[in-house]
N, C-alpha and C. Protein backbone atom coordinates (compact mmCIF):
# COMPACT_ATOMS: atom_id res chain seq x y z
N UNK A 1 0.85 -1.19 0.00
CA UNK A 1 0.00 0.00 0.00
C UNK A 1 0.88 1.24 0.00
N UNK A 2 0.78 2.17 -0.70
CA UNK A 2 1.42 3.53 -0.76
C UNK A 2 1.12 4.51 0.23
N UNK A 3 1.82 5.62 0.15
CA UNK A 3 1.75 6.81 1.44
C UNK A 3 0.33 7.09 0.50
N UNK A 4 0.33 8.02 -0.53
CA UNK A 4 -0.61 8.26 -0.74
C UNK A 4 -1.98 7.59 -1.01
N UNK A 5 -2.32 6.44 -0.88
CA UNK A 5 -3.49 5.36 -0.78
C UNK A 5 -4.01 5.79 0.67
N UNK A 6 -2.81 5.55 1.77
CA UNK A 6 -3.65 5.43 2.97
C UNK A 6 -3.89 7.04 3.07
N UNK A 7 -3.20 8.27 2.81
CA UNK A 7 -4.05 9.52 2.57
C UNK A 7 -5.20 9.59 2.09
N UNK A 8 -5.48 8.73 0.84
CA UNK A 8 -6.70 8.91 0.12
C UNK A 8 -7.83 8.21 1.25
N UNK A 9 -7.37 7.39 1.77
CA UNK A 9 -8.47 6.06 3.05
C UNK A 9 -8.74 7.25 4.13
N UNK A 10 -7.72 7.88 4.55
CA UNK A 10 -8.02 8.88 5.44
C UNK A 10 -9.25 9.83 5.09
N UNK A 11 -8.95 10.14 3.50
CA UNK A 11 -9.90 11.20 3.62
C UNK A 11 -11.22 10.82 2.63
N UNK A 12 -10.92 9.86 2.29
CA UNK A 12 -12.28 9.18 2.24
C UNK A 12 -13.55 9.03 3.69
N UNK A 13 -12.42 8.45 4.67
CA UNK A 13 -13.25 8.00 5.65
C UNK A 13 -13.59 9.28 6.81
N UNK A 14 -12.92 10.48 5.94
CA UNK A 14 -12.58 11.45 7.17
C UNK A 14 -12.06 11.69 8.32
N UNK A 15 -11.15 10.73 7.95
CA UNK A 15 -10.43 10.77 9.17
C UNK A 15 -8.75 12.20 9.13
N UNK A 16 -8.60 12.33 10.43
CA UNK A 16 -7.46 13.02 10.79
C UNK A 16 -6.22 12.96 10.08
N UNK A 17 -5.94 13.81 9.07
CA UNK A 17 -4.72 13.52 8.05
C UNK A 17 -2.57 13.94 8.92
N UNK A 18 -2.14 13.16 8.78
CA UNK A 18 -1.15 13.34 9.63
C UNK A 18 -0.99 14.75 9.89
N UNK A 19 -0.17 14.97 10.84
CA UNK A 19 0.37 16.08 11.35
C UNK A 19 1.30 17.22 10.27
N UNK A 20 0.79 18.54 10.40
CA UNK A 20 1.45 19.68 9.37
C UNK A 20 2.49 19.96 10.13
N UNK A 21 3.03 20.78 9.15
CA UNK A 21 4.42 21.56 9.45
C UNK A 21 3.99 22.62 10.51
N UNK A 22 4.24 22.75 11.14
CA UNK A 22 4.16 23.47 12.39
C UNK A 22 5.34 24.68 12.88
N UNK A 23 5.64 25.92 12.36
CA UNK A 23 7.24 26.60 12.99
C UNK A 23 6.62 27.77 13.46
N UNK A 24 6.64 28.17 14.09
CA UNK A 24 6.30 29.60 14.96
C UNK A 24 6.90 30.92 14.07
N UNK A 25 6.03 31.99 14.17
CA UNK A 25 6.20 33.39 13.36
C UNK A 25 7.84 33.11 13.73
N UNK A 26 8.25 33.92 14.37
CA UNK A 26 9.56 34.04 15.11
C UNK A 26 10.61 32.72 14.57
N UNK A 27 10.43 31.33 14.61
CA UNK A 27 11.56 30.73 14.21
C UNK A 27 11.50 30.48 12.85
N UNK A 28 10.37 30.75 12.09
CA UNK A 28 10.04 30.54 10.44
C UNK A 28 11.08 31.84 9.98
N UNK A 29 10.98 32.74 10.48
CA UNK A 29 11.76 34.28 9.69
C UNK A 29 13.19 33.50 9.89
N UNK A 30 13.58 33.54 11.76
CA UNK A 30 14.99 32.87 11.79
C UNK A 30 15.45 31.94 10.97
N UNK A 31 14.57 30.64 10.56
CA UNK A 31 15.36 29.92 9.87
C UNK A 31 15.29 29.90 7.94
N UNK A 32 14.65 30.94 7.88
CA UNK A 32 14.92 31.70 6.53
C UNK A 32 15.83 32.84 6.37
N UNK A 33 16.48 33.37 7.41
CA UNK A 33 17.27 33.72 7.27
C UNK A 33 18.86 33.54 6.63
N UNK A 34 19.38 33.75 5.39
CA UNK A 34 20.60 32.90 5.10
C UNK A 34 21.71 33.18 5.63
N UNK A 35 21.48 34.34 6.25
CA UNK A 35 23.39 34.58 7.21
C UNK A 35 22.87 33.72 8.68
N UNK A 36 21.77 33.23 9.10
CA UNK A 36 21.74 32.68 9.88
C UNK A 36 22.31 31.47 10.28
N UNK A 37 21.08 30.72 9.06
CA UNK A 37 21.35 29.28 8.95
C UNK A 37 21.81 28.87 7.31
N UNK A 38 22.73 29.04 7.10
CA UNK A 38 23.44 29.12 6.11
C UNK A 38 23.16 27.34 5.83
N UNK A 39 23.96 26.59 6.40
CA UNK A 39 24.62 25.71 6.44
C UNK A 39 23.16 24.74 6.54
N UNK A 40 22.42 25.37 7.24
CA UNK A 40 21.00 24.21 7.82
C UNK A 40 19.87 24.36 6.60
N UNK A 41 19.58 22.60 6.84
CA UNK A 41 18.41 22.43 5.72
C UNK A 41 17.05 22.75 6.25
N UNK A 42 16.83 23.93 6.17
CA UNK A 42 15.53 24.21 6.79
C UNK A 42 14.36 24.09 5.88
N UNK A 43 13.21 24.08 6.41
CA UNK A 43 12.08 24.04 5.65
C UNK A 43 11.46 25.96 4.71
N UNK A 44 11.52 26.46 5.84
CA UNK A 44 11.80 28.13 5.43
C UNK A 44 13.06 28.30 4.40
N UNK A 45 14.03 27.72 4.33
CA UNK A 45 14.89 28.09 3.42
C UNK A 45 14.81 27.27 2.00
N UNK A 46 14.71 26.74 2.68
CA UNK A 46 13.77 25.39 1.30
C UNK A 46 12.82 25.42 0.08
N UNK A 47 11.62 26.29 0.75
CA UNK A 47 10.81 26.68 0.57
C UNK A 47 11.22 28.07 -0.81
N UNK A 48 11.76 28.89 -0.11
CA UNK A 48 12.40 29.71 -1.01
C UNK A 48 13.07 29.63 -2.18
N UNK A 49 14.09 28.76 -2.19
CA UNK A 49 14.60 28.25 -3.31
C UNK A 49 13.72 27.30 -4.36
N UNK A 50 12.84 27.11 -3.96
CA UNK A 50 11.81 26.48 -5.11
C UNK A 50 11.27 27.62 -6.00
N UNK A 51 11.26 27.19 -6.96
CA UNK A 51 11.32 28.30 -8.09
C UNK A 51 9.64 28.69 -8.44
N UNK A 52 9.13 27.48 -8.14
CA UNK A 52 7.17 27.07 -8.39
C UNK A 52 6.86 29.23 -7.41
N UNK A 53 7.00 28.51 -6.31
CA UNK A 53 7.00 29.18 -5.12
C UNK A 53 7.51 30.99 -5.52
N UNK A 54 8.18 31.22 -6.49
CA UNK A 54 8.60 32.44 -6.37
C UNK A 54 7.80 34.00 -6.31
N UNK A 55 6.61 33.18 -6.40
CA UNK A 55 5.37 34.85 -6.73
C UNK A 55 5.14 34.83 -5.52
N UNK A 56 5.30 33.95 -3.85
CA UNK A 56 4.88 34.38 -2.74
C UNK A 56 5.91 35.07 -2.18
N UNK A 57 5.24 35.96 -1.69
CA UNK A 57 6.25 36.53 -0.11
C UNK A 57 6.58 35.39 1.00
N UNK A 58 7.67 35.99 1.70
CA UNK A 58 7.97 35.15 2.32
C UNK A 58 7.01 35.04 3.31
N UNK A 59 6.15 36.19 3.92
CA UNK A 59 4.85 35.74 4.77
C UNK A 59 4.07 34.83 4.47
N UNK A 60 3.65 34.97 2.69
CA UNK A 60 3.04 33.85 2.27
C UNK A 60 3.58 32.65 2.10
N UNK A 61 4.89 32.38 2.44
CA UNK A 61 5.14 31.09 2.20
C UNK A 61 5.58 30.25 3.76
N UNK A 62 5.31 31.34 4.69
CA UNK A 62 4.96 30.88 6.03
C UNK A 62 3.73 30.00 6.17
N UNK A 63 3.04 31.12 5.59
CA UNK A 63 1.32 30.59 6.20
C UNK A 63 0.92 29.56 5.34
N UNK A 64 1.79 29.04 3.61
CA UNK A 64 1.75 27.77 2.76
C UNK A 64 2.39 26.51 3.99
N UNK A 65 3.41 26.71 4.51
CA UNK A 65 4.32 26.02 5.22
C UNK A 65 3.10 25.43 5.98
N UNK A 66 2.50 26.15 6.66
CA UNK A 66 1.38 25.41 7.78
C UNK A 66 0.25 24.49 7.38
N UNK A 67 0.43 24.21 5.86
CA UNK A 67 -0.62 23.28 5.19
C UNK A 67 0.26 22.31 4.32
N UNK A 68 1.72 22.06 4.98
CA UNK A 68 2.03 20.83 4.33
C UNK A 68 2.14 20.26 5.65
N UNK A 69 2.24 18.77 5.14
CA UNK A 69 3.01 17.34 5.59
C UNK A 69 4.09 17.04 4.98
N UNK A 70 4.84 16.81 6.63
CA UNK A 70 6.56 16.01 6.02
C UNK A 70 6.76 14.65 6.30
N UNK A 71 7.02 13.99 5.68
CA UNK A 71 7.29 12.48 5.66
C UNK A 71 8.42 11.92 5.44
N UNK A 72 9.18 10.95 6.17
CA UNK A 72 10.16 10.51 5.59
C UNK A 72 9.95 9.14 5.08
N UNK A 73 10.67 8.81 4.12
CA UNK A 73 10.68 7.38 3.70
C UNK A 73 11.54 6.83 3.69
N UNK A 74 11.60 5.17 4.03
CA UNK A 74 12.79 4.32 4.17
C UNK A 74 13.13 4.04 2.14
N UNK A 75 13.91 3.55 2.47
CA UNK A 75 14.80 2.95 0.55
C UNK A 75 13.54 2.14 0.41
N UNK A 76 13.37 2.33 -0.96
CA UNK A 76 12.02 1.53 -1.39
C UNK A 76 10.98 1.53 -1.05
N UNK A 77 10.16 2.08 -0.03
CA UNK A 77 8.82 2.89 0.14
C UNK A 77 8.37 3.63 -0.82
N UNK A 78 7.11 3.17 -0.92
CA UNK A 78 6.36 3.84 -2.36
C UNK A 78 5.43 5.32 -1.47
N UNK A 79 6.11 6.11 -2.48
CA UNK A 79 5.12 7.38 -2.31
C UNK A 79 3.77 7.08 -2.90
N UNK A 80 3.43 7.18 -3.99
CA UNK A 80 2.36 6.57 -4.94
C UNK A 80 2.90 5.64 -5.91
N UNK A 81 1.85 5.07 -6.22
CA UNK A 81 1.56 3.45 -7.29
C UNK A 81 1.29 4.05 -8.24
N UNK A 82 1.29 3.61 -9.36
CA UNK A 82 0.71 3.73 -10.90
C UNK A 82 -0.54 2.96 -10.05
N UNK A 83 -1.44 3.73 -10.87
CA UNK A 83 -2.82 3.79 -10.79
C UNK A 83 -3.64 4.33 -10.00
N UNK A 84 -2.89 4.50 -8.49
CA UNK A 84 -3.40 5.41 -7.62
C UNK A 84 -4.34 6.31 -7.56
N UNK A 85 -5.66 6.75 -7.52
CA UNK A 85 -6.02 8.19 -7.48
C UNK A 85 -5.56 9.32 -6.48
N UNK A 86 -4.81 9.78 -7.34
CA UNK A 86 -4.10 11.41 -6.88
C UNK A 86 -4.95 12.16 -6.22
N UNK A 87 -4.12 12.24 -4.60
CA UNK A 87 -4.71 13.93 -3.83
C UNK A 87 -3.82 14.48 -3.52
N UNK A 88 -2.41 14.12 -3.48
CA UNK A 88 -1.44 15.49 -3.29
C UNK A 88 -0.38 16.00 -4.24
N UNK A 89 0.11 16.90 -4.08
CA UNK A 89 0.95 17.59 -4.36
C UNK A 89 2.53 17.19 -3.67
N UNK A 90 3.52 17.03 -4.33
CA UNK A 90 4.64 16.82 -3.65
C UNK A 90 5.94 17.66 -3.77
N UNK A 91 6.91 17.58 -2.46
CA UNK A 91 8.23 18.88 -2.94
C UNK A 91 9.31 17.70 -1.88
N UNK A 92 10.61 17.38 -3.31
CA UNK A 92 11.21 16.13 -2.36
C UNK A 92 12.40 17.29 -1.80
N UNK A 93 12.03 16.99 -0.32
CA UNK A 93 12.56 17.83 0.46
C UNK A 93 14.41 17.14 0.74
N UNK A 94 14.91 16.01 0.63
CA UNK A 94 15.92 15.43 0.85
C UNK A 94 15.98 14.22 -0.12
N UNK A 95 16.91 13.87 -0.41
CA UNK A 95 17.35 12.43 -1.03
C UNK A 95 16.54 12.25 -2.46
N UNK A 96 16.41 10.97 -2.28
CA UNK A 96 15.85 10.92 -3.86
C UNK A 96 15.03 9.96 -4.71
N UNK A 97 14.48 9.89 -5.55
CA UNK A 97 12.65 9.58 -5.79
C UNK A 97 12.95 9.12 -6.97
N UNK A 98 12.25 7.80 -7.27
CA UNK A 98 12.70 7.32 -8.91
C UNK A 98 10.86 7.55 -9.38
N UNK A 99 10.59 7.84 -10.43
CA UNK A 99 9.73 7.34 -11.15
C UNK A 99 9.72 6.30 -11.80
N UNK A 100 8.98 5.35 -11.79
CA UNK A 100 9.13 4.07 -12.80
C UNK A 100 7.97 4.00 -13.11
N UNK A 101 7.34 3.70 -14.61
CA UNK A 101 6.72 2.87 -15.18
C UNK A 101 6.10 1.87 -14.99
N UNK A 102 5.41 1.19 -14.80
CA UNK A 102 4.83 -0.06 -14.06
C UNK A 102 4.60 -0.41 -15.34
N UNK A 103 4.44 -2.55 -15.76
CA UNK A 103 3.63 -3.04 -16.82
C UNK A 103 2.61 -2.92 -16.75
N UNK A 104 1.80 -2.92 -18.11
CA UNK A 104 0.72 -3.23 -17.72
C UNK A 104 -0.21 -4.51 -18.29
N UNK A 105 -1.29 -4.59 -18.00
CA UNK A 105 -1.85 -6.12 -18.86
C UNK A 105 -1.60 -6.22 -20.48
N UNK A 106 -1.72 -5.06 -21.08
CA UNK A 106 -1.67 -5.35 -22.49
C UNK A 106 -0.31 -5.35 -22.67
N UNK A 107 0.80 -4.95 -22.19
CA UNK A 107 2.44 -5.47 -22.22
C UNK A 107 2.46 -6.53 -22.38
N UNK A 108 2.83 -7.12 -23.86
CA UNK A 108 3.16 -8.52 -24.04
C UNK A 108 4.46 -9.08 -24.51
N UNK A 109 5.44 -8.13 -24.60
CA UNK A 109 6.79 -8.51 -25.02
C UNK A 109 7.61 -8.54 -23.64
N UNK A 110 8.50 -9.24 -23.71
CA UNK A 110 9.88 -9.12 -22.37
C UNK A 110 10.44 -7.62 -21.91
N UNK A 111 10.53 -6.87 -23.33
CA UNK A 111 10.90 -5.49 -22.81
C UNK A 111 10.19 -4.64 -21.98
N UNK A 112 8.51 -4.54 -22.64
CA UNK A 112 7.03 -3.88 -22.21
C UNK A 112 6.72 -4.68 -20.82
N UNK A 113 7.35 -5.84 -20.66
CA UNK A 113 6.58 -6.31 -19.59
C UNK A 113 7.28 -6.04 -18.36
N UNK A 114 8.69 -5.70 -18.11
CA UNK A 114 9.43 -5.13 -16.91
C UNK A 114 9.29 -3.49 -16.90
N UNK A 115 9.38 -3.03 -15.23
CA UNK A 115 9.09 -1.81 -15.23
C UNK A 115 10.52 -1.28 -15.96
N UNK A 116 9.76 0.21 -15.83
CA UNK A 116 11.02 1.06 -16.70
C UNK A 116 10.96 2.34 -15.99
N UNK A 117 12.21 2.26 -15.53
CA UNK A 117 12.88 3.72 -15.31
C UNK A 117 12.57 4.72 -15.71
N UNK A 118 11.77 6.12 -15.39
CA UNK A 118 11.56 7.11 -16.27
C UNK A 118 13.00 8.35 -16.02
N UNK A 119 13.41 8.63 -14.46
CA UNK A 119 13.62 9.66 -14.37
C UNK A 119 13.92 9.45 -12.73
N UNK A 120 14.90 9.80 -12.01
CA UNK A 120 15.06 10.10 -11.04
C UNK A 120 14.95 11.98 -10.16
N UNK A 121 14.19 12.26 -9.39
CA UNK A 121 14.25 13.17 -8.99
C UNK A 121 15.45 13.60 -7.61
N UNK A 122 15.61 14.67 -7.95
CA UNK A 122 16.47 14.91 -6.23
C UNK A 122 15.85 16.30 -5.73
N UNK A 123 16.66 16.75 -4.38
CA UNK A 123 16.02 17.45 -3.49
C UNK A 123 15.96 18.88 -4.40
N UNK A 124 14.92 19.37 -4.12
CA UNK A 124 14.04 20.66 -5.31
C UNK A 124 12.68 20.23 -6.33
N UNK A 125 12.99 18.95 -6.38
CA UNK A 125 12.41 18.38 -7.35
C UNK A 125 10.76 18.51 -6.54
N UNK A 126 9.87 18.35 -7.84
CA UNK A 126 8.40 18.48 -7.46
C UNK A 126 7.59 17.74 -8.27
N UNK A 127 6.56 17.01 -7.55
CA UNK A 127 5.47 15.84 -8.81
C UNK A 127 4.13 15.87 -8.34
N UNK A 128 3.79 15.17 -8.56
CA UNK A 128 1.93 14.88 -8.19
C UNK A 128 1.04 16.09 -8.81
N UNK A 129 1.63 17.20 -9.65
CA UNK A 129 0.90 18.35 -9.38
C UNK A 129 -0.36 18.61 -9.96
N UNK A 130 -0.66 17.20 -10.88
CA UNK A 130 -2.08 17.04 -11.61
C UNK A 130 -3.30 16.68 -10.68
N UNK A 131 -2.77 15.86 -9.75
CA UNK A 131 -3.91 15.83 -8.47
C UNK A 131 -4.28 16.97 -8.26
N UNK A 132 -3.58 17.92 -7.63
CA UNK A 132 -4.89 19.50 -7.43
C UNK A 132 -5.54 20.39 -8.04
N UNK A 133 -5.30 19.93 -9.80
CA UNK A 133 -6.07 20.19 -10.58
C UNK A 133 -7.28 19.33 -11.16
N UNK A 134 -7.49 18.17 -10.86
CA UNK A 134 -8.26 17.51 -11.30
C UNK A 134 -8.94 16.49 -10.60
N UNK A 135 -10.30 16.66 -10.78
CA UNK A 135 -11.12 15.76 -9.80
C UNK A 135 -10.67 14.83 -9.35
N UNK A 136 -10.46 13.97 -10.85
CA UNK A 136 -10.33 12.38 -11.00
C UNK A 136 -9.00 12.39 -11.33
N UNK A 137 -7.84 12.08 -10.55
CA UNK A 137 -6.55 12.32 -11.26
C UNK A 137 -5.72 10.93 -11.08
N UNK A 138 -5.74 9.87 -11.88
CA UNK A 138 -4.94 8.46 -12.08
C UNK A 138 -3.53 8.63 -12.03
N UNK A 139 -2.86 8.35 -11.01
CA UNK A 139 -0.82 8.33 -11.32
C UNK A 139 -0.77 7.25 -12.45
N UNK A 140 -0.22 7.91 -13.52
CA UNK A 140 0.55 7.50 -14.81
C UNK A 140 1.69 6.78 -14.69
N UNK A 141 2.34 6.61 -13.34
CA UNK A 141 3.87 6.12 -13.20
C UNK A 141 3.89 5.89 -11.30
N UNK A 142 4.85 5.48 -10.62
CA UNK A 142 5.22 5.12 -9.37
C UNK A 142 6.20 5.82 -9.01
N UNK A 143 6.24 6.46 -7.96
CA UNK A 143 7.35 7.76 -7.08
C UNK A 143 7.77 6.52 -5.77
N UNK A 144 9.30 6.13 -6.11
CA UNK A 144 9.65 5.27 -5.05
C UNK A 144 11.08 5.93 -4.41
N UNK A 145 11.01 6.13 -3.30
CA UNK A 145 11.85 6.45 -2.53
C UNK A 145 13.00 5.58 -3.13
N UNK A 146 14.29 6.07 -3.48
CA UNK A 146 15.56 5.51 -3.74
C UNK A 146 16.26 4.91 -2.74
N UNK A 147 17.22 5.71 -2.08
CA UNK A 147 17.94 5.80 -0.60
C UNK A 147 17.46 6.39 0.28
N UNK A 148 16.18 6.20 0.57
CA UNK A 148 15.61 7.37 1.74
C UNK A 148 15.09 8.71 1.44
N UNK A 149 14.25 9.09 1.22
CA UNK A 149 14.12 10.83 1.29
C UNK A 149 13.15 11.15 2.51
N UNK A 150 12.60 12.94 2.11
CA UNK A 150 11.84 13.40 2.85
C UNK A 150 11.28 14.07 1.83
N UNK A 151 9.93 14.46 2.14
CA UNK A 151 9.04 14.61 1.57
C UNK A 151 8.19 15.97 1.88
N UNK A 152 8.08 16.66 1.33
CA UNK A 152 6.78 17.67 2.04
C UNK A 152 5.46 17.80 0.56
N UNK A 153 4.32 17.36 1.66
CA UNK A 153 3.36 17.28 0.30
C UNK A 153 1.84 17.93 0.98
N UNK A 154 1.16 18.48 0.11
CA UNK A 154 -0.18 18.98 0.21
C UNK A 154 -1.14 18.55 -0.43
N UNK A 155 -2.21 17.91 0.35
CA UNK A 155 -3.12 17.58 -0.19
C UNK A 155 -4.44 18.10 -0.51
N UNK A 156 -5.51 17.49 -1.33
CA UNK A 156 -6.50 18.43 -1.28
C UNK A 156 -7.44 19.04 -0.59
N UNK A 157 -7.83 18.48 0.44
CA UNK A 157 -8.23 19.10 1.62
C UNK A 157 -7.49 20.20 2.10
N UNK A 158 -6.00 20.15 1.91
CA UNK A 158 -5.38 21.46 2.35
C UNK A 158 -6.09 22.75 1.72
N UNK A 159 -5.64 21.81 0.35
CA UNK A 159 -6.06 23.28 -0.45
C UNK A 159 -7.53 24.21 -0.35
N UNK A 160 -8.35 23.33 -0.07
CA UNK A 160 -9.25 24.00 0.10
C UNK A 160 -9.54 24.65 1.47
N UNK A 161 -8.82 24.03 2.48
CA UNK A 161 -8.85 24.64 3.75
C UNK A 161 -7.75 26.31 3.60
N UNK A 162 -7.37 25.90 2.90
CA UNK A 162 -6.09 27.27 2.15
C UNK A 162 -6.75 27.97 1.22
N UNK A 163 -7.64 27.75 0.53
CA UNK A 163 -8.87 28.38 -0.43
C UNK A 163 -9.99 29.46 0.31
N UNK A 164 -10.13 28.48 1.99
CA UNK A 164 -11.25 29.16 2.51
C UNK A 164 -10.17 30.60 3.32
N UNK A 165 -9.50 30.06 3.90
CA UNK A 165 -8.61 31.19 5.23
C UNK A 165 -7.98 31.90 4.31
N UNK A 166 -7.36 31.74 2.97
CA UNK A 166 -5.78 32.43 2.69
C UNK A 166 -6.33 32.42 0.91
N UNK A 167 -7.64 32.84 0.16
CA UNK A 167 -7.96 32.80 -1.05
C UNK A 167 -6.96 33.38 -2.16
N UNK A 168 -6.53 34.06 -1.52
CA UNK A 168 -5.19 34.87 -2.74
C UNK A 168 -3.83 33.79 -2.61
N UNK A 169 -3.11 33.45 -1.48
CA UNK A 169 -2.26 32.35 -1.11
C UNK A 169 -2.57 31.13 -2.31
N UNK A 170 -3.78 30.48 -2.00
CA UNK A 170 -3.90 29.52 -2.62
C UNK A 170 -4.12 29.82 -4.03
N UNK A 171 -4.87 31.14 -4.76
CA UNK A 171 -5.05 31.49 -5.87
C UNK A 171 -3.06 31.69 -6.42
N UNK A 172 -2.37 31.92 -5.93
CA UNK A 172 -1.33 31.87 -6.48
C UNK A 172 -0.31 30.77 -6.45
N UNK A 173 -0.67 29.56 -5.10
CA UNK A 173 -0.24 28.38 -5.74
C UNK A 173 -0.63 27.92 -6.65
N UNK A 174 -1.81 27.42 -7.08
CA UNK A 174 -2.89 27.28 -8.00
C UNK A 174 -2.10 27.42 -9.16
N UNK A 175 -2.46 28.65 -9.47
CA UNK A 175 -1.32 29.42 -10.75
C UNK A 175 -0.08 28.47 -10.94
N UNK A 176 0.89 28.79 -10.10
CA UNK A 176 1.89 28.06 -10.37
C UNK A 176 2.00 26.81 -10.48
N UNK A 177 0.70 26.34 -9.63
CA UNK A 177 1.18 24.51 -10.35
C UNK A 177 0.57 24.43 -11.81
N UNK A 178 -0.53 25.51 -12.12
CA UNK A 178 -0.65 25.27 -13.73
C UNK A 178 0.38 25.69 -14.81
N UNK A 179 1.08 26.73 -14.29
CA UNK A 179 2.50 27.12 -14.71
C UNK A 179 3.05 25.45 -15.22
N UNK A 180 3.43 25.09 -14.24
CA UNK A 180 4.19 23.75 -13.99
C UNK A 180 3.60 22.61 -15.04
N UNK A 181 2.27 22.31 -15.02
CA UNK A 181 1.75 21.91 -16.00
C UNK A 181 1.83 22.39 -17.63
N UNK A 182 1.61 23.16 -17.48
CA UNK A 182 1.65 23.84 -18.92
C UNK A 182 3.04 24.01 -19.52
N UNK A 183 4.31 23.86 -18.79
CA UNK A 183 5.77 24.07 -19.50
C UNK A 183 6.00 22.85 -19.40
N UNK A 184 5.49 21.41 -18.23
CA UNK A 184 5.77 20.30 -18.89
C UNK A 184 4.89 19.97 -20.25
N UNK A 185 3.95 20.15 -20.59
CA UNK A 185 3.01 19.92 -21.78
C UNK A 185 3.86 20.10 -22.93
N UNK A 186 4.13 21.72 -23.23
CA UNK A 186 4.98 22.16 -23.63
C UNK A 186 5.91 22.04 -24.48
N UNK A 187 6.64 21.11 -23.28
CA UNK A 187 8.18 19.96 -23.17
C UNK A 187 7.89 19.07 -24.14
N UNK A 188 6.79 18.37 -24.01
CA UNK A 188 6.53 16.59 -24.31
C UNK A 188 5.91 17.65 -25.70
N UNK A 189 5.41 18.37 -25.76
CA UNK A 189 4.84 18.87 -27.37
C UNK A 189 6.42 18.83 -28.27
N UNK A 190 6.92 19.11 -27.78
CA UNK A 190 8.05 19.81 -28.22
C UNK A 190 8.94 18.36 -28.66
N UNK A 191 8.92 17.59 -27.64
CA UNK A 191 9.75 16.36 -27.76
C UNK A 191 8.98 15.28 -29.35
N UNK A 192 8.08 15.91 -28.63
CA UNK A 192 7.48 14.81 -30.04
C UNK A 192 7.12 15.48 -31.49
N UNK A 193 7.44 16.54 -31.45
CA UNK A 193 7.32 17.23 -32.75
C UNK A 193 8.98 17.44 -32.86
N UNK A 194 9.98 17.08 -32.19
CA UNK A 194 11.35 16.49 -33.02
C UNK A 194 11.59 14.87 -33.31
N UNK A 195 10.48 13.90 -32.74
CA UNK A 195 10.92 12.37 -32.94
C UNK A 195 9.80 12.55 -34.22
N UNK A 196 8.82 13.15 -34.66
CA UNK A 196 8.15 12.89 -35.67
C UNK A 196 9.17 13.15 -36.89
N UNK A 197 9.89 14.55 -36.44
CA UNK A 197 10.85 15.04 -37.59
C UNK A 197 11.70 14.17 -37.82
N UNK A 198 12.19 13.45 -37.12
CA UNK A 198 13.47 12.77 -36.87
C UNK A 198 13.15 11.08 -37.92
N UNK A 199 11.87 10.70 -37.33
CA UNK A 199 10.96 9.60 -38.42
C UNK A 199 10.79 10.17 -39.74
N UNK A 200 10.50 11.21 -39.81
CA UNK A 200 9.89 11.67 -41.56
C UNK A 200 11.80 11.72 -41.93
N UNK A 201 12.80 12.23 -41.41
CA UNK A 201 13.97 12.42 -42.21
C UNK A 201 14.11 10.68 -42.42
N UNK A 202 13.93 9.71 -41.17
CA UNK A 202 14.47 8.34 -41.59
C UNK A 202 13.83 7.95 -43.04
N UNK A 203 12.98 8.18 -42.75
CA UNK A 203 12.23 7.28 -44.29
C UNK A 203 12.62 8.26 -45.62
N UNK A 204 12.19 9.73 -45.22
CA UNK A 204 13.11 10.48 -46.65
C UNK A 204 14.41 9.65 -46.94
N UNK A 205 15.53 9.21 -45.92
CA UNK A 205 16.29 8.72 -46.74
C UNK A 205 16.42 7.29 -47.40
N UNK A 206 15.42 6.73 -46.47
CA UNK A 206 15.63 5.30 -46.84
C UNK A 206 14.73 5.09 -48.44
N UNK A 207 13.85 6.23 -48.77
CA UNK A 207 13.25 6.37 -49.91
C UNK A 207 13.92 6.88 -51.36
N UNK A 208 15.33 7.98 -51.03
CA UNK A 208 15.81 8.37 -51.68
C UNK A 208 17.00 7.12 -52.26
């Protein structure tokens, strides 16, 4: 069973979703401070350097801070499954996150039928972000903890609890995870309008 499954059981059943990030006015400024804590991996400093994140103030990215969950995972703990229905949002706060591919039933060759590697993430890195746009949102692939990470992720209940108290806050995460969406789209437009080119030159020559 995945982290995010038993989130989804939680809030299916309504029950109490783990414990948020919690830092007091006073030690959130301190540990965003960089002549402070230079050296320390803080969550306030963390936070900042994410690029998604750059249209908030740092007040606003206090009062974001108080609507995530941090998690750590052992090596090989699944964040989410392929197939999963998506409710959070994720930011890998430490270590590092493979995506893989899962088979599936209509995979009928030796190659199609073992998973496949898409992409490893490391700390900055960010996924899930189609869950808080979309009702019904299916994981396309599996987020498995490599060597351990940490995790900070928001789910949808946040958001809307961040929709009701903080409407501009959340109107500008919002934004940016469609940002995020829309330059990966983008990407994959882009990728496949050079493998089409790349097919039409093979056969131009194999025709000539």
């Amino acid at each position: 069973m995945s982290y995010e499954s038993e989130i989804k059981d939680k809030i299916d059943t309504h029950e109490k979703l783990p414990e948020k990030v919690e830092i007091s006015v006073l030690k959130y400024f301190w540990q965003s401070n960089p002549l402070v804590s230079r050296k320390q991996n803080t969550i306030p400093r963390f936070l900042r350097r994410i690029g998604v994140f750059k249209n908030l103030s740092e007040n606003e990215l206090r009062i974001l801070s108080k609507y995530l969950h941090h998690r750590k995972f052992n090596p090989g703990e699944t964040i989410f499954k392929q197939g999963d229905l998506g409710v959070g949002f994720y930011l890998l706060f430490s270590g590092y996150t493979d995506i893989i591919v899962e088979p599936t039933a209509n995979d009928s060759s030796t190659e199609e039928a073992n998973s496949r590697h898409i992409l490893t993430l490391e700390k900055g890195d960010y996924f899930g972000e189609l869950a808080l746009l979309q009702d019904i949102s299916v994981r396309n692939a599996s987020a498995i903890s490599r060597q351990g990470c940490e995790v900070l992720g928001i789910f949808k209940p946040d958001i809307e609890d961040l929709i009701n108290s903080y409407p501009l806050i959340a109107a500008k995460l919002l934004q940016s995870v469609s940002l995020i969406v829309a330059n990966r789209l983008f990407s994959l437009t882009r990728e496949v309008q050079e493998l089409k080119y790349k097919l039409s030159s093979l056969d131009k020559g194999k025709n000539d």
